[in-house]
Protein backbone atom coordinates (compact mmCIF):
# COMPACT_ATOMS: atom_id res chain seq x y z
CA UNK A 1 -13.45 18.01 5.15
CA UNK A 2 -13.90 13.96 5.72
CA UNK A 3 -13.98 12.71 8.99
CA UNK A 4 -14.42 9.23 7.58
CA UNK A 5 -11.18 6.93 8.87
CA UNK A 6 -9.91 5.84 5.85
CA UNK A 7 -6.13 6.10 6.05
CA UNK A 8 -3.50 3.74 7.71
CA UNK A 9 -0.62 5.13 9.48
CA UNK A 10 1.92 4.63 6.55
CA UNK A 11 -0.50 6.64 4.22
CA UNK A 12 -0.30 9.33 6.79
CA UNK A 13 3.53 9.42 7.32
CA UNK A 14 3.95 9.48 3.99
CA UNK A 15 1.90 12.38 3.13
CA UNK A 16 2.92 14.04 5.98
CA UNK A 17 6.57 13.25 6.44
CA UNK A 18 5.99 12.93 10.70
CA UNK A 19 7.54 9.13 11.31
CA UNK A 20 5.73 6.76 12.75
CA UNK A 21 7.70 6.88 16.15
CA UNK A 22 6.60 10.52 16.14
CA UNK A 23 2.55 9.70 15.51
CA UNK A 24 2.61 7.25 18.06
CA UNK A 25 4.56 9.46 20.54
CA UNK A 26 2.21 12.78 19.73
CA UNK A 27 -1.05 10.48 20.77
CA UNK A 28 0.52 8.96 23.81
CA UNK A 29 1.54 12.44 25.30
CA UNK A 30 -1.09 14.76 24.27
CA UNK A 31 -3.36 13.07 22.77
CA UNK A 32 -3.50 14.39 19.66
CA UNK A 33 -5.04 13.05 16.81
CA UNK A 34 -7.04 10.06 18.39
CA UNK A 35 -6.89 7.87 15.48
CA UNK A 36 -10.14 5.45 15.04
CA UNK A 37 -9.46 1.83 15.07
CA UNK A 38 -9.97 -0.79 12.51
CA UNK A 39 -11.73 -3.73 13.17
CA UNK A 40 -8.17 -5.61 13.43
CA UNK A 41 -7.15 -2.89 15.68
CA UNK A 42 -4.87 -1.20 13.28
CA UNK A 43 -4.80 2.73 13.56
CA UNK A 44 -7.16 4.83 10.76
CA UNK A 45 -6.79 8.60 10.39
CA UNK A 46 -9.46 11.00 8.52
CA UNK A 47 -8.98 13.90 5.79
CA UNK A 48 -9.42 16.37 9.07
CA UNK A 49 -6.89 14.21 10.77
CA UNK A 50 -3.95 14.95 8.19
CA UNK A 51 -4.93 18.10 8.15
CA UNK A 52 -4.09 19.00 11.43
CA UNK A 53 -1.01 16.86 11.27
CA UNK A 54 0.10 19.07 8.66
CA UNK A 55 -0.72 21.75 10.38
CA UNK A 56 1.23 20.84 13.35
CA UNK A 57 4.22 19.90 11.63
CA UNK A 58 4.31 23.34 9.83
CA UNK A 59 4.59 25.07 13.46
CA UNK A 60 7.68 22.74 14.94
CA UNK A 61 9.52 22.49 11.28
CA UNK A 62 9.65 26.59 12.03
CA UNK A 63 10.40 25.88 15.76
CA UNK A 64 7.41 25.78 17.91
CA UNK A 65 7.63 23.33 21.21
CA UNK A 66 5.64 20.23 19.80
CA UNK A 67 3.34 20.88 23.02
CA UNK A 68 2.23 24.34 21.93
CA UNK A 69 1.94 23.63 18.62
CA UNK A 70 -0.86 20.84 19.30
CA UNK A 71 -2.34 23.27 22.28
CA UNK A 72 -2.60 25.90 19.60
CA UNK A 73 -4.08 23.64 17.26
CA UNK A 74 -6.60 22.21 19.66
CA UNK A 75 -7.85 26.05 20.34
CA UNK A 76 -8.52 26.43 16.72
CA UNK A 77 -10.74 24.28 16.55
CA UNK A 78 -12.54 25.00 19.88
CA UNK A 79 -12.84 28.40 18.22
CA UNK A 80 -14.29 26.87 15.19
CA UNK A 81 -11.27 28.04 13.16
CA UNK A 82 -11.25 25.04 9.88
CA UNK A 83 -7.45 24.09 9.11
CA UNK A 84 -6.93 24.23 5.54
CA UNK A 85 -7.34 21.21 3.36
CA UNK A 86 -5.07 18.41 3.88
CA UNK A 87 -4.14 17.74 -0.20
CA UNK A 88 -3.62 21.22 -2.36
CA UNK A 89 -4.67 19.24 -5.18
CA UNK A 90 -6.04 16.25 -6.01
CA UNK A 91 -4.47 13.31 -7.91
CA UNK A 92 -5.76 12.88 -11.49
CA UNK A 93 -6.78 9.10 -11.87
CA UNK A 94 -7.00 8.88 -15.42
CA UNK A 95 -3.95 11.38 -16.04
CA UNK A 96 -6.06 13.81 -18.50
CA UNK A 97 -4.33 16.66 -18.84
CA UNK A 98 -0.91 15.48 -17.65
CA UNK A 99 2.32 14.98 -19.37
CA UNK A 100 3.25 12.19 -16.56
CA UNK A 101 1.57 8.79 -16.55
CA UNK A 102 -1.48 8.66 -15.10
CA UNK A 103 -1.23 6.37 -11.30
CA UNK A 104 -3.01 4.10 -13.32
CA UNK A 105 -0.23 3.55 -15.53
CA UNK A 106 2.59 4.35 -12.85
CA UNK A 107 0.51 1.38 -10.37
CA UNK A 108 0.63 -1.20 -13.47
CA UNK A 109 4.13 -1.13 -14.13
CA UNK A 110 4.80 -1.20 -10.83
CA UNK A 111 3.07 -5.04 -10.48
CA UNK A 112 4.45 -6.22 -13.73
CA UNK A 113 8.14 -5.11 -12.51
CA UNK A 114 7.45 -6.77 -9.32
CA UNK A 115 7.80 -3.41 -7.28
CA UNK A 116 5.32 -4.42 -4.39
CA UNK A 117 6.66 -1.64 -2.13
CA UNK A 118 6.28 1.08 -4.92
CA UNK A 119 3.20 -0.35 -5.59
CA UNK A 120 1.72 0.08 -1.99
CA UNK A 121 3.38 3.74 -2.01
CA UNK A 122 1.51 4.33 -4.98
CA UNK A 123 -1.64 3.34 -3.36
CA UNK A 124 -1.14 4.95 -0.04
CA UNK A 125 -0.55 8.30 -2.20
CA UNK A 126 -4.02 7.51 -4.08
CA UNK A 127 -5.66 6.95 -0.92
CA UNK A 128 -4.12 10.03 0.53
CA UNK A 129 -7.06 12.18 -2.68
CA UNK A 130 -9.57 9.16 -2.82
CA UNK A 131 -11.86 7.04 -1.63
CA UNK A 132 -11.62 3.43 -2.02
CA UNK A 133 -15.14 3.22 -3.41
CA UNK A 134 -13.08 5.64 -6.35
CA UNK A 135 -10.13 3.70 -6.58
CA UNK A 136 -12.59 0.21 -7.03
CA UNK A 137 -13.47 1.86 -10.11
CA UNK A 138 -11.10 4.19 -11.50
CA UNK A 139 -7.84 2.23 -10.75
CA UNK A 140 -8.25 -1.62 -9.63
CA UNK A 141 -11.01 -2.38 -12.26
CA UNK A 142 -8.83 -1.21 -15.12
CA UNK A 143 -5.58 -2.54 -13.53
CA UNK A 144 -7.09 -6.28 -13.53
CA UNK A 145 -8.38 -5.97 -16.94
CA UNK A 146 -5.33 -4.45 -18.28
CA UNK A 147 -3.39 -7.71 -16.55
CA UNK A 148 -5.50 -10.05 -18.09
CA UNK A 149 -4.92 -8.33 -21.15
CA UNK A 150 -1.27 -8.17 -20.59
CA UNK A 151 -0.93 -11.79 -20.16
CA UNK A 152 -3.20 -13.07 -22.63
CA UNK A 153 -1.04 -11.20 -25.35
CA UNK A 154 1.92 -12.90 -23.57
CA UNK A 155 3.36 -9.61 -22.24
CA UNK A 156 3.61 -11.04 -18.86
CA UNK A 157 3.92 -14.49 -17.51
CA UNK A 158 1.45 -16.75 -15.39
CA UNK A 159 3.29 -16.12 -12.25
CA UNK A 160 3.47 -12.32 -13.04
CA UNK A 161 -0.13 -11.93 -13.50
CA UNK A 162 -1.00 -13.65 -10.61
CA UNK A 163 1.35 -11.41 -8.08
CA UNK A 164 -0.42 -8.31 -9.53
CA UNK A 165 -3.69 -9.64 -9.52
CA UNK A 166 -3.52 -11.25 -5.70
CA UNK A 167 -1.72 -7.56 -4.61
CA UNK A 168 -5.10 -6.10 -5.65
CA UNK A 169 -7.34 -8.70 -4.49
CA UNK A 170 -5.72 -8.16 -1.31
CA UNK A 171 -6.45 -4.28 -1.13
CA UNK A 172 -10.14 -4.92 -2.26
CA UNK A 173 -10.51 -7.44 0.48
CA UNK A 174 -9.21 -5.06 3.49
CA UNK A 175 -11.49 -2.52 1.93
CA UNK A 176 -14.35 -4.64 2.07
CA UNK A 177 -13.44 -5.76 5.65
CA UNK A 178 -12.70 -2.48 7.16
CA UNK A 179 -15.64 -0.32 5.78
CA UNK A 180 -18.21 1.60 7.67
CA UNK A 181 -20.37 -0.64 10.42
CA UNK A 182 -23.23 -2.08 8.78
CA UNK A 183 -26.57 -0.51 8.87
CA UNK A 184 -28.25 -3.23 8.18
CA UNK A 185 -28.73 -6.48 10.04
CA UNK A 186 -28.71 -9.14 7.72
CA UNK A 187 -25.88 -9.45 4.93
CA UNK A 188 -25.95 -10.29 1.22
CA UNK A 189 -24.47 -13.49 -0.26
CA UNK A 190 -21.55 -13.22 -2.52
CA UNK A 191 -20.58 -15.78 -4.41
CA UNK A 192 -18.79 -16.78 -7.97
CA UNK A 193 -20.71 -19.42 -10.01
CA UNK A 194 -19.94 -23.40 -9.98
CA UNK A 195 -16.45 -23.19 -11.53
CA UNK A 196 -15.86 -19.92 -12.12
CA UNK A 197 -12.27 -18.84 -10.60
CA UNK A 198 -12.01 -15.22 -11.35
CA UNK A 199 -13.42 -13.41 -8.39
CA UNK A 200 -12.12 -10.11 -9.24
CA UNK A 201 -16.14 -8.35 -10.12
CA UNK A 202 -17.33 -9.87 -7.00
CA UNK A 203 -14.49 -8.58 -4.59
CA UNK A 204 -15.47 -4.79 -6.12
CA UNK A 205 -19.15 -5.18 -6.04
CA UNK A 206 -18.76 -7.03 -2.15
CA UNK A 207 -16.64 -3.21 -1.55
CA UNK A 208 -19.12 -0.89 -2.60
CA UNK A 209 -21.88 -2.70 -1.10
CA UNK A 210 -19.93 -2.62 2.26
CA UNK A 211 -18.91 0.88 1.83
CA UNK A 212 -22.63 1.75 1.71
CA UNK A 213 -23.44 0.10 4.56
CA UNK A 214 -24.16 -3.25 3.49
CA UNK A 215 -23.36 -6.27 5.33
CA UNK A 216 -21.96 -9.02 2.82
CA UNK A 217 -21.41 -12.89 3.58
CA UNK A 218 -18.54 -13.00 1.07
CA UNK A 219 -17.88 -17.25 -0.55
CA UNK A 220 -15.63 -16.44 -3.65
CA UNK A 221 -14.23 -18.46 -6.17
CA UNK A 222 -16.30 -21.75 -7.09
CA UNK A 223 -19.51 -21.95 -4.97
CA UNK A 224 -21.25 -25.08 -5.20
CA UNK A 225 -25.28 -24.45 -5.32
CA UNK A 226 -25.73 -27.21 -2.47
CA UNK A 227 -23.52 -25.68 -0.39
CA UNK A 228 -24.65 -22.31 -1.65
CA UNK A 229 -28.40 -23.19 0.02
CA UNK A 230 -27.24 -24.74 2.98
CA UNK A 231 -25.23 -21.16 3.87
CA UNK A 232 -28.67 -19.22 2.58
CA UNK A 233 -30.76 -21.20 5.09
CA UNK A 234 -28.93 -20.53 7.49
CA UNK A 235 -27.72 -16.90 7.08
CA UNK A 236 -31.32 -16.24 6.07
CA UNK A 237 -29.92 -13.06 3.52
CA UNK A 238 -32.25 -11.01 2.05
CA UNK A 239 -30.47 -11.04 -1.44
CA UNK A 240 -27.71 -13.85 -3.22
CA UNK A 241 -25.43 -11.85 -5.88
CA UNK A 242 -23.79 -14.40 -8.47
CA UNK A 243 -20.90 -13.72 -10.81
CA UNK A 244 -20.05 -15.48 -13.84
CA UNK A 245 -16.92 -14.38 -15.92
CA UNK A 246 -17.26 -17.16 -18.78
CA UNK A 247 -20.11 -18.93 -20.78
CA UNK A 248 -19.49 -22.17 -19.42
CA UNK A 249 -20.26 -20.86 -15.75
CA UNK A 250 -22.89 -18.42 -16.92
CA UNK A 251 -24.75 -21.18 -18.12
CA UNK A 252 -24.33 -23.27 -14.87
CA UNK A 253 -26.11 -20.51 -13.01
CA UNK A 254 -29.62 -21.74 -14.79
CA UNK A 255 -29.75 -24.16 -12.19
CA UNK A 256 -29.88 -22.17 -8.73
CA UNK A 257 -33.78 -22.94 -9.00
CA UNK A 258 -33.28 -26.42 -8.45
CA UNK A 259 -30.98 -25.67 -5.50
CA UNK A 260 -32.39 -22.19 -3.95
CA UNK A 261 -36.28 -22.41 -3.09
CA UNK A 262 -37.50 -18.47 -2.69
CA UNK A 263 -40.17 -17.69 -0.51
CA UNK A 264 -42.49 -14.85 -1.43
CA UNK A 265 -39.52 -13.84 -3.87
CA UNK A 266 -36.67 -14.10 -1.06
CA UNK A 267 -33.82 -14.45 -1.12
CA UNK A 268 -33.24 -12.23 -4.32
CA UNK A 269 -31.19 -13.54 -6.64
CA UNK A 270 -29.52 -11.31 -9.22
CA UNK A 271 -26.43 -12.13 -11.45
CA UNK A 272 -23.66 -10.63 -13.16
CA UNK A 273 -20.50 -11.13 -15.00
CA UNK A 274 -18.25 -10.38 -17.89
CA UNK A 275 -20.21 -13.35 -19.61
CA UNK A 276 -23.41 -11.53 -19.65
CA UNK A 277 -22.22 -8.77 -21.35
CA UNK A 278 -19.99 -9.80 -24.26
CA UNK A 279 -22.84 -12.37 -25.09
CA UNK A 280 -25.77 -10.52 -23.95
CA UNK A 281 -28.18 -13.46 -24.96
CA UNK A 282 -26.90 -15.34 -21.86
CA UNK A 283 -29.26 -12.55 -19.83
CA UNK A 284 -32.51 -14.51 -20.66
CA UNK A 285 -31.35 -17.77 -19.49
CA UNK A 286 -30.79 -17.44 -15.73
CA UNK A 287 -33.86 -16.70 -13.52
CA UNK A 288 -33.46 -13.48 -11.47
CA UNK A 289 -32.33 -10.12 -12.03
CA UNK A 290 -29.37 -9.38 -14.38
CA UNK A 291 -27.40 -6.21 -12.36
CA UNK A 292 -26.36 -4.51 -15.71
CA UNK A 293 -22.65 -4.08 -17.62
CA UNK A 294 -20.38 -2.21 -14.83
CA UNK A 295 -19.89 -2.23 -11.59
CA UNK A 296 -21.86 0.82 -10.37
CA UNK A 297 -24.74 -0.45 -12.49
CA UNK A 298 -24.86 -3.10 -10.47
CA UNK A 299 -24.69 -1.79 -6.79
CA UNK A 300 -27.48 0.75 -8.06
CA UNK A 301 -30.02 -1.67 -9.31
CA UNK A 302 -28.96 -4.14 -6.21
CA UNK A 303 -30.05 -0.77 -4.19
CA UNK A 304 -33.23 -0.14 -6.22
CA UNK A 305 -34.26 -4.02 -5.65
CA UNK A 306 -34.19 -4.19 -2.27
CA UNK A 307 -35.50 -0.77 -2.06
CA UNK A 308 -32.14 0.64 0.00
């Protein structure tokens, strides 16, 4: 069972049904759990954490003092004793299998109907059964494309598709700012190409990288290559990741040379984007190394580059 902080306090109370008030009060008088901190301060709870919450709570529902049940619990372990997994089950991403809608589906209707507060139950519930290196993939990825989709078939408005999207651009940008520390000292350069607005790859890829222990220098949206080498000089990163969603800013990328001088091969440069994959030809005409079609494709041969 994880001991990897990874849960906020409303996950936990909601997966746990002990109030807030209650956590806070159980770790002022008997210390029990001592929740990690985010980097914001902002406490984070483990798997093993909600386990023994659970546990806990089972004991005073059936009328144990709150004292003895956490004294009992706190022997357990000293005896080695494991408390049983947290979740009986996990959640089914895709929903294979079930009759309901998948979270997927249940997450997405939730943004188009404007239900921000089912939507972050939703994801607390998700996060309760995965990671958020699994929910990069399996949910957010999927959710933005299906937005895009959504409005470009004029199923949802401007305004609606923006809400959705920034709610999940939000999550990805915690995610990458609370992940494990860095085990690395210098971080990797993220940045969309000249022009290019839609930032959505690069917030997933700047996540996984940070979840395995990358540091990342994140730009965004619209990175000017001037300004692009000024922050490379000075950050001195071993590798610049570029993202281009359409042809006209997959093309602009051709020109980092001019901007970017490499030394002995550093910085690497490697590049990316929905552009180089529906027009595959657009590969051979920016210098550097193209990451692949996906997401995970791309963290792996980042990896295999700079030799992890």
């Amino acid at each position: 069972m994880s001991e990897e902080p990874l849960y906020n306090i409303g996950v936990v109370t909601r997966v746990t049904g002990i109030p807030i008030t209650t956590l806070h009060a159980w770790e002022r008088r008997y210390g029990f759990p001592r929740a990690a901190r985010s980097a914001g301060g902002h406490r984070l709870y483990s798997d093993r954490d909600i386990a023994r919450l659970r546990w806990v709570k089972t004991r005073v529902d059936a009328g144990m003092a709150v004292s003895r049940a956490v004294a009992a619990a706190q022997s357990l372990e000293t005896d080695g004793i494991a408390f049983p997994a947290s979740m009986p089950e996990a959640v089914q991403l895709s929903g294979q299998g079930q009759s309901a809608a998948s979270p997927l589906d249940a997450l997405h209707q939730a943004l188009i109907q404007h239900d921000l507060p089912g939507a972050d139950r939703l994801m607390g519930e998700m996060l309760a059964f995965h990671s958020p290196e699994d929910l990069t993939v399996e949910v957010i990825s999927p959710a933005l494309a299906r937005l895009g989709e959504a409005w470009e078939k004029g199923e949802i408005s401007i305004a609606t598709e923006h809400l959705a999207s920034n709610y999940l651009r939000h999550r990805l940008l915690m995610w990458m700012v609370t992940g494990p520390n860095p085990n690395r000292p210098d971080p990797i350069i993220l940045a969309c190409a000249p022009g290019e607005w839609h930032e959505g790859s690069l917030l997933m890829l700047g996540v996984l990288l940070r979840r395995r222990g990358y540091p990342v220098a994140y730009l965004g949206q619209d990175v000017p290559f001037h300004s692009l080498a000024e922050i490379s000089r000075a950050i001195q990163s071993p590798a610049i990741l570029l993202v281009a969603m359409r042809a006209e800013t997959a093309a602009a990328l051709a020109d980092w040379t001019r901007w970017i001088p490499q030394v002995g091969g550093k910085p690497l440069v490697v590049f990316g984007g929905r552009a180089f994959t529906v027009n595959p030809a657009l590969q051979q005409t920016v210098p550097g190394h193209y990451l692949g079609d996906s997401i995970l494709q791309g963290v792996e041969r980042l990896e295999a580059l700079l030799g992890k």
